[in-house]
C-alpha atoms as a PDB file:
ATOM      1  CA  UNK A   1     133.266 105.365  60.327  1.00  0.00           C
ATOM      2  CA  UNK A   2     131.678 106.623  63.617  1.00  0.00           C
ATOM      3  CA  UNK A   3     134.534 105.243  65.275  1.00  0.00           C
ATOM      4  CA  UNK A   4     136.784 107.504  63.901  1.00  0.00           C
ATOM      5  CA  UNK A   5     134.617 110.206  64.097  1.00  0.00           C
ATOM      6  CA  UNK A   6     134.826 109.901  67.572  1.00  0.00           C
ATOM      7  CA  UNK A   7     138.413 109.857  68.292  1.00  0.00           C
ATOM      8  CA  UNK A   8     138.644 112.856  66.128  1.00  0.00           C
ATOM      9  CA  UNK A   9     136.162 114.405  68.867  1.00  0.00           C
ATOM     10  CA  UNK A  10     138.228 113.287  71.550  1.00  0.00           C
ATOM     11  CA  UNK A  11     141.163 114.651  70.338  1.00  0.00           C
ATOM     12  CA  UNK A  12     140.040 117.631  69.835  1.00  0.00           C
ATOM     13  CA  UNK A  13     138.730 117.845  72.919  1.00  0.00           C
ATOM     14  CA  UNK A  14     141.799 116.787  74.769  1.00  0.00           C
ATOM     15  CA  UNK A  15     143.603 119.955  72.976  1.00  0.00           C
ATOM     16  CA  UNK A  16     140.758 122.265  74.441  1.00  0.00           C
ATOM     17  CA  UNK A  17     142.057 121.390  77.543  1.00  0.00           C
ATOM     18  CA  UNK A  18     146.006 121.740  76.916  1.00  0.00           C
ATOM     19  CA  UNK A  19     144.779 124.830  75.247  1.00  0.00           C
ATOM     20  CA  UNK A  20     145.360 125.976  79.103  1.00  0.00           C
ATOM     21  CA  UNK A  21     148.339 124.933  80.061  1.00  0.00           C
ATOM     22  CA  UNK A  22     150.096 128.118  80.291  1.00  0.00           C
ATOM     23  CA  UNK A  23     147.318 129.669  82.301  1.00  0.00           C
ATOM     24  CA  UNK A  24     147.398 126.564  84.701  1.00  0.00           C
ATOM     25  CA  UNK A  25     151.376 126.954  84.879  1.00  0.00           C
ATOM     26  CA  UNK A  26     151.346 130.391  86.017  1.00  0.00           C
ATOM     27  CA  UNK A  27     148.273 129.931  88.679  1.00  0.00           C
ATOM     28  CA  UNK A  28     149.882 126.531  89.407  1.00  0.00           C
ATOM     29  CA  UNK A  29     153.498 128.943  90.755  1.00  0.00           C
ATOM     30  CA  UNK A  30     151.027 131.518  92.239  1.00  0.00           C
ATOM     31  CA  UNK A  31     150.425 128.747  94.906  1.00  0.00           C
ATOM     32  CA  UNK A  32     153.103 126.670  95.315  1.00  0.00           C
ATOM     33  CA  UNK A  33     155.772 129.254  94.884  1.00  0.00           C
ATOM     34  CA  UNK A  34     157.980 126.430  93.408  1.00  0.00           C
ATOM     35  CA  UNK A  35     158.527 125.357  89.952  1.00  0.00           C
ATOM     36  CA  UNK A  36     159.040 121.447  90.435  1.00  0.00           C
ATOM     37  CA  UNK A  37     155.826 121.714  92.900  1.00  0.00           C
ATOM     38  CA  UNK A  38     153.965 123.718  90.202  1.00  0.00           C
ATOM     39  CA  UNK A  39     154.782 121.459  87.563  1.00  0.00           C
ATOM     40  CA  UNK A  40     154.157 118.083  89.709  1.00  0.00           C
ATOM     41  CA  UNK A  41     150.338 120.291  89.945  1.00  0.00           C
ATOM     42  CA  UNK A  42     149.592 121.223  86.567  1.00  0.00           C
ATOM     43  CA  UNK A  43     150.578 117.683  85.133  1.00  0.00           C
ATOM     44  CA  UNK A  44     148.199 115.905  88.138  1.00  0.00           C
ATOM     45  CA  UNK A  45     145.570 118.426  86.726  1.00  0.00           C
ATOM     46  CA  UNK A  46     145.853 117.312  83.175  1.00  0.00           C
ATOM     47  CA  UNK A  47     146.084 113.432  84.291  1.00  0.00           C
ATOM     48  CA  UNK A  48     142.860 114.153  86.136  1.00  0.00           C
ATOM     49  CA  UNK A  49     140.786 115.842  83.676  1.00  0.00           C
ATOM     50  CA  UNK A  50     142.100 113.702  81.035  1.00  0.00           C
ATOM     51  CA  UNK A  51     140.933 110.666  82.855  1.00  0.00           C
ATOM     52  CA  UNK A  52     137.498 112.455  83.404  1.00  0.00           C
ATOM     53  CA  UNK A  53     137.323 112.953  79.799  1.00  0.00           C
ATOM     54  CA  UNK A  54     138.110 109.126  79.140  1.00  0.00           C
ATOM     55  CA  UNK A  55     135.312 107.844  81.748  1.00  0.00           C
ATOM     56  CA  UNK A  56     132.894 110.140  79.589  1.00  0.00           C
ATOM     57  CA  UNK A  57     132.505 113.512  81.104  1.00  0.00           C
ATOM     58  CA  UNK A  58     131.943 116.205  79.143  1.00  0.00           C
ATOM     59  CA  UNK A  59     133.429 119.481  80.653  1.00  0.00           C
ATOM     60  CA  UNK A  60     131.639 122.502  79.154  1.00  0.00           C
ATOM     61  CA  UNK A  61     133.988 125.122  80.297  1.00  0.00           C
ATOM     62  CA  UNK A  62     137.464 123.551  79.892  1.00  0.00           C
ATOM     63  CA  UNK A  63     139.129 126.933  81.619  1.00  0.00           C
ATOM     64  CA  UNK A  64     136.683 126.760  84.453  1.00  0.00           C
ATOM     65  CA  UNK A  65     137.199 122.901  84.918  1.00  0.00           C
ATOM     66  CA  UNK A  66     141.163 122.974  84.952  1.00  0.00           C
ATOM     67  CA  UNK A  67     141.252 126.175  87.745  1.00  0.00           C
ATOM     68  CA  UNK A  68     139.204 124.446  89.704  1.00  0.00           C
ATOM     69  CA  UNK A  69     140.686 120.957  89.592  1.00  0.00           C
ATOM     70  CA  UNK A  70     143.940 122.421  89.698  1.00  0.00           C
ATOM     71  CA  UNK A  71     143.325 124.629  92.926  1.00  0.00           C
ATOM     72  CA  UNK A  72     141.244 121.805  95.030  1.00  0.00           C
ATOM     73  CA  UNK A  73     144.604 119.206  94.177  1.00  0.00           C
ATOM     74  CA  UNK A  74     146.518 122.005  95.981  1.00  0.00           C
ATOM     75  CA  UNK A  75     144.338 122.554  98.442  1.00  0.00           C
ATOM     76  CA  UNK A  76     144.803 118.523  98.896  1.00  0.00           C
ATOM     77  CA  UNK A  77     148.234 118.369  98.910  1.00  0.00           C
ATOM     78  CA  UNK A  78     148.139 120.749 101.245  1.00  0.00           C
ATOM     79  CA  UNK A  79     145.968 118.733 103.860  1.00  0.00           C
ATOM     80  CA  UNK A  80     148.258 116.044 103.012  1.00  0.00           C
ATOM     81  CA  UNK A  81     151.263 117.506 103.721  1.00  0.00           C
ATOM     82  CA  UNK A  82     149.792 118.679 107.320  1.00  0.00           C
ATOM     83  CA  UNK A  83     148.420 115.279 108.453  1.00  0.00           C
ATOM     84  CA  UNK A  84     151.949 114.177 107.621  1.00  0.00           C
ATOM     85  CA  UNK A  85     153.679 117.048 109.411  1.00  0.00           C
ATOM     86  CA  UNK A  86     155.615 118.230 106.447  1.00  0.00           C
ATOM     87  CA  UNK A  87     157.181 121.871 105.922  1.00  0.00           C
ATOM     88  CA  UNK A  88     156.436 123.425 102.802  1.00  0.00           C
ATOM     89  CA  UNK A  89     159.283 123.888 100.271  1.00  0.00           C
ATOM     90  CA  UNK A  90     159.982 127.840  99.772  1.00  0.00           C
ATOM     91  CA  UNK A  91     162.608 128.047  97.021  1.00  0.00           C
ATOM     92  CA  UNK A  92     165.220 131.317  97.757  1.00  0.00           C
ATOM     93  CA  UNK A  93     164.071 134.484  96.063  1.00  0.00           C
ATOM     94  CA  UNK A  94     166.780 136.449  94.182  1.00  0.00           C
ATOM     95  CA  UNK A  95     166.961 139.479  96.191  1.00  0.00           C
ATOM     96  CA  UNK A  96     164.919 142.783  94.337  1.00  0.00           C
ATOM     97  CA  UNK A  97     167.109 145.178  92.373  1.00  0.00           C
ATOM     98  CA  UNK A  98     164.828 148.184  92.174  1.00  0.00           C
ATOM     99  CA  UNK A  99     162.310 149.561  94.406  1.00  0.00           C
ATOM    100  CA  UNK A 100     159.281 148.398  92.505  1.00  0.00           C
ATOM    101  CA  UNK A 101     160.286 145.072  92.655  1.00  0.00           C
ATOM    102  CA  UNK A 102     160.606 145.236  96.437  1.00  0.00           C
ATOM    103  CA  UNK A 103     156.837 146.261  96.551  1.00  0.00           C
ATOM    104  CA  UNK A 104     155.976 143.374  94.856  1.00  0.00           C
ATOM    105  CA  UNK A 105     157.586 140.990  97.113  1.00  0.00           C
ATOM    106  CA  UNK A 106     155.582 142.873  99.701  1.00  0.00           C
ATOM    107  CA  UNK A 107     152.705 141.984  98.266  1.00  0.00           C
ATOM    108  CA  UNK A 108     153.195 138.427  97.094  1.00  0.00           C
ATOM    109  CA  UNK A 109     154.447 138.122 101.055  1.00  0.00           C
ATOM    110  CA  UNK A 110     151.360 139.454 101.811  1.00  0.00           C
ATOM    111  CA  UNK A 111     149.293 137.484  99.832  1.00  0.00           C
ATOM    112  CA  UNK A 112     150.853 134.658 101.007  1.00  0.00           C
ATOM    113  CA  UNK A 113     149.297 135.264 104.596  1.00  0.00           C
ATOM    114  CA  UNK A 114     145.850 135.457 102.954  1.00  0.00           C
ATOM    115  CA  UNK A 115     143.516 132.327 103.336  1.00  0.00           C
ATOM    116  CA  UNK A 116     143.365 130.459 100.158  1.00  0.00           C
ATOM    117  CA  UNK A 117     140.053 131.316  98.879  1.00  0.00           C
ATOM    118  CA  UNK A 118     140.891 135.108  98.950  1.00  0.00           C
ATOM    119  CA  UNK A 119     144.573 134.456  97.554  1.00  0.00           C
ATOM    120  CA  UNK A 120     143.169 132.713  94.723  1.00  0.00           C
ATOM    121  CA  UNK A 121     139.843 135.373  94.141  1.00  0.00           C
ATOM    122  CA  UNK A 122     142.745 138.033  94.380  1.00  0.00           C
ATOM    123  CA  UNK A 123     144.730 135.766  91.770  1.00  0.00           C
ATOM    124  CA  UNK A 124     142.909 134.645  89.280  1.00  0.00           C
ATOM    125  CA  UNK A 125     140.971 138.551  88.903  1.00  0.00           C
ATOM    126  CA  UNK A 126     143.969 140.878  89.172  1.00  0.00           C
ATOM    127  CA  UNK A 127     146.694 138.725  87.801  1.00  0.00           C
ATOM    128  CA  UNK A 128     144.986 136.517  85.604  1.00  0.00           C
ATOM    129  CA  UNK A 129     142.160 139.004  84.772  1.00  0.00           C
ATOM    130  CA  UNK A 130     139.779 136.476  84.485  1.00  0.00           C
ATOM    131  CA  UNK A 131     136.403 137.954  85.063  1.00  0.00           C
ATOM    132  CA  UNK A 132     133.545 138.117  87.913  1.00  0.00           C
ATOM    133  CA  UNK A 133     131.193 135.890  85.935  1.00  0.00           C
ATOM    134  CA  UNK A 134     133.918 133.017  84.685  1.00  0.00           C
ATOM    135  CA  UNK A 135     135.153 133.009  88.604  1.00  0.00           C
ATOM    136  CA  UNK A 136     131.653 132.746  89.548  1.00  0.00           C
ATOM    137  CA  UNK A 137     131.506 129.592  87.461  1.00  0.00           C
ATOM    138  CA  UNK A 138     134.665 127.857  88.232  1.00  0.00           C
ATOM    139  CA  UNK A 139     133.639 128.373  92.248  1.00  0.00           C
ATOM    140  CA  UNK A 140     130.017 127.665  91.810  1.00  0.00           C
ATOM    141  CA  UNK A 141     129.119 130.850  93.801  1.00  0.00           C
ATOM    142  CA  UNK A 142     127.059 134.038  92.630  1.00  0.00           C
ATOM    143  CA  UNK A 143     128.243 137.326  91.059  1.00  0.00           C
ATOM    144  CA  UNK A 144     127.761 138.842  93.882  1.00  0.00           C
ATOM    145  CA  UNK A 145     129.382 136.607  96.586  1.00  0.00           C
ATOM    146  CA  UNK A 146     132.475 137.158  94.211  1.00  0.00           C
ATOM    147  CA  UNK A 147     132.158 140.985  94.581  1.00  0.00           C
ATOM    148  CA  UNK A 148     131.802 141.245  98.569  1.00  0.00           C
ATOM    149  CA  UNK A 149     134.468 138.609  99.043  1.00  0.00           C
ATOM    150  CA  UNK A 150     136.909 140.144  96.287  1.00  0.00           C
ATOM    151  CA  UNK A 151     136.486 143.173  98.281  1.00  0.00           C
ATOM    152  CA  UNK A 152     137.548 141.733 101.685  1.00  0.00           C
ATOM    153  CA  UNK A 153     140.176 140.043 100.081  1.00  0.00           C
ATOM    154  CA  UNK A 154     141.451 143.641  99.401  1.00  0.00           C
ATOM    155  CA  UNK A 155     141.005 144.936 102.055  1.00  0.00           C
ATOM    156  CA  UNK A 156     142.869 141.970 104.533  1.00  0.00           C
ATOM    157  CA  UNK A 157     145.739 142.603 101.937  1.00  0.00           C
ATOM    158  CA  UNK A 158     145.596 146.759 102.048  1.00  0.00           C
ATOM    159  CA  UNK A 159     145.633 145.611 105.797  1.00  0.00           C
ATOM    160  CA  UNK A 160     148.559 143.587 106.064  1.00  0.00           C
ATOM    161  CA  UNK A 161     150.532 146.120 103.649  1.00  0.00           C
ATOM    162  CA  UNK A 162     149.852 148.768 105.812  1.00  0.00           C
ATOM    163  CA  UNK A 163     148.137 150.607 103.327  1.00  0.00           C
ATOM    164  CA  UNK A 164     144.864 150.865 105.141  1.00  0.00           C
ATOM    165  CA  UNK A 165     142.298 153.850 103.802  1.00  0.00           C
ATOM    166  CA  UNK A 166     144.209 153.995 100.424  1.00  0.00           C
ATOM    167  CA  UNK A 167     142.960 152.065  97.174  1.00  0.00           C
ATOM    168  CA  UNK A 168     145.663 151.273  95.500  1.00  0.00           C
ATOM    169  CA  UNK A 169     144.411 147.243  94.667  1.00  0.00           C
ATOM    170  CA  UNK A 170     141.759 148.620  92.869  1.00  0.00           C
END
């Protein structure tokens, strides 16, 4: 009967994980700008954590677990792709109908220029509104470190935008 028991647990466990998916999709595009290439991501992710979970380890925060994996696999393929001299794929953009949408171009543009680590703190807290203390987590850093580099993060942006003095990111 404990045998059962325990792939009950599992499952259940496994669907904590896929709970997720959605979440990982849309950080997953945030990078890679490519839907094929955010897919490819997200499903590595799972694979990963899903063979983490069969070798025995328990992940405590499932949310913080999957960001994490799924951003250091990028960050991989990434390396990978410039030891082996590759371009990365930009897919065409349909071009902005109204004004707004132009801004946000400018920004995703923008934040594309960013080093990773402030493109993702800028991510995952003002898109994905995840908050100071789970981001803390996933990264392994303190509170703090989060606050003074979210705020250079905003500031290289407000930089690059041209919007220098005004807080508009806040």
């Amino acid at each position: 009967m404990q045998m059962v028991h325990s792939a009950r647990d599992t499952a259940c466990e496994d669907r904590r994980l896929l709970d997720h998916q959605n979440l990982l999709y849309r950080y997953a595009m945030s990078l890679t700008r490519a839907q094929a290439q955010a897919d490819d991501l997200v499903q590595e992710t799972f694979i990963r954590a899903l063979q983490a979970r069969a070798k025995g380890r328990e992940i405590e925060n499932p949310k913080a677990y999957l960001m994490r994996l799924l951003h250091n696999l990028h960050i991989d393929g990434i390396r990978v792709g410039k030891r082996a001299g590759e371009a990365p794929e930009i897919e065409e953009a349909v071009p902005p109908a109204q004004e707004m949408q132009m801004t946000l171009q400018e920004v995703l543009a923008a934040l594309d220029t960013l080093p990773e680590t402030q493109k993702h703190l800028l991510w995952q807290i003002g898109v994905e509104g995840m908050s100071y203390a789970d981001l803390a987590e996933e990264l392994d850093l303190p509170e703090g470190t989060i606050t003074s580099r979210l705020s250079r993060a905003r500031s290289a942006l407000r930089s690059r935008l041209g919007w220098d003095g005004q807080r508009v990111l806040s």
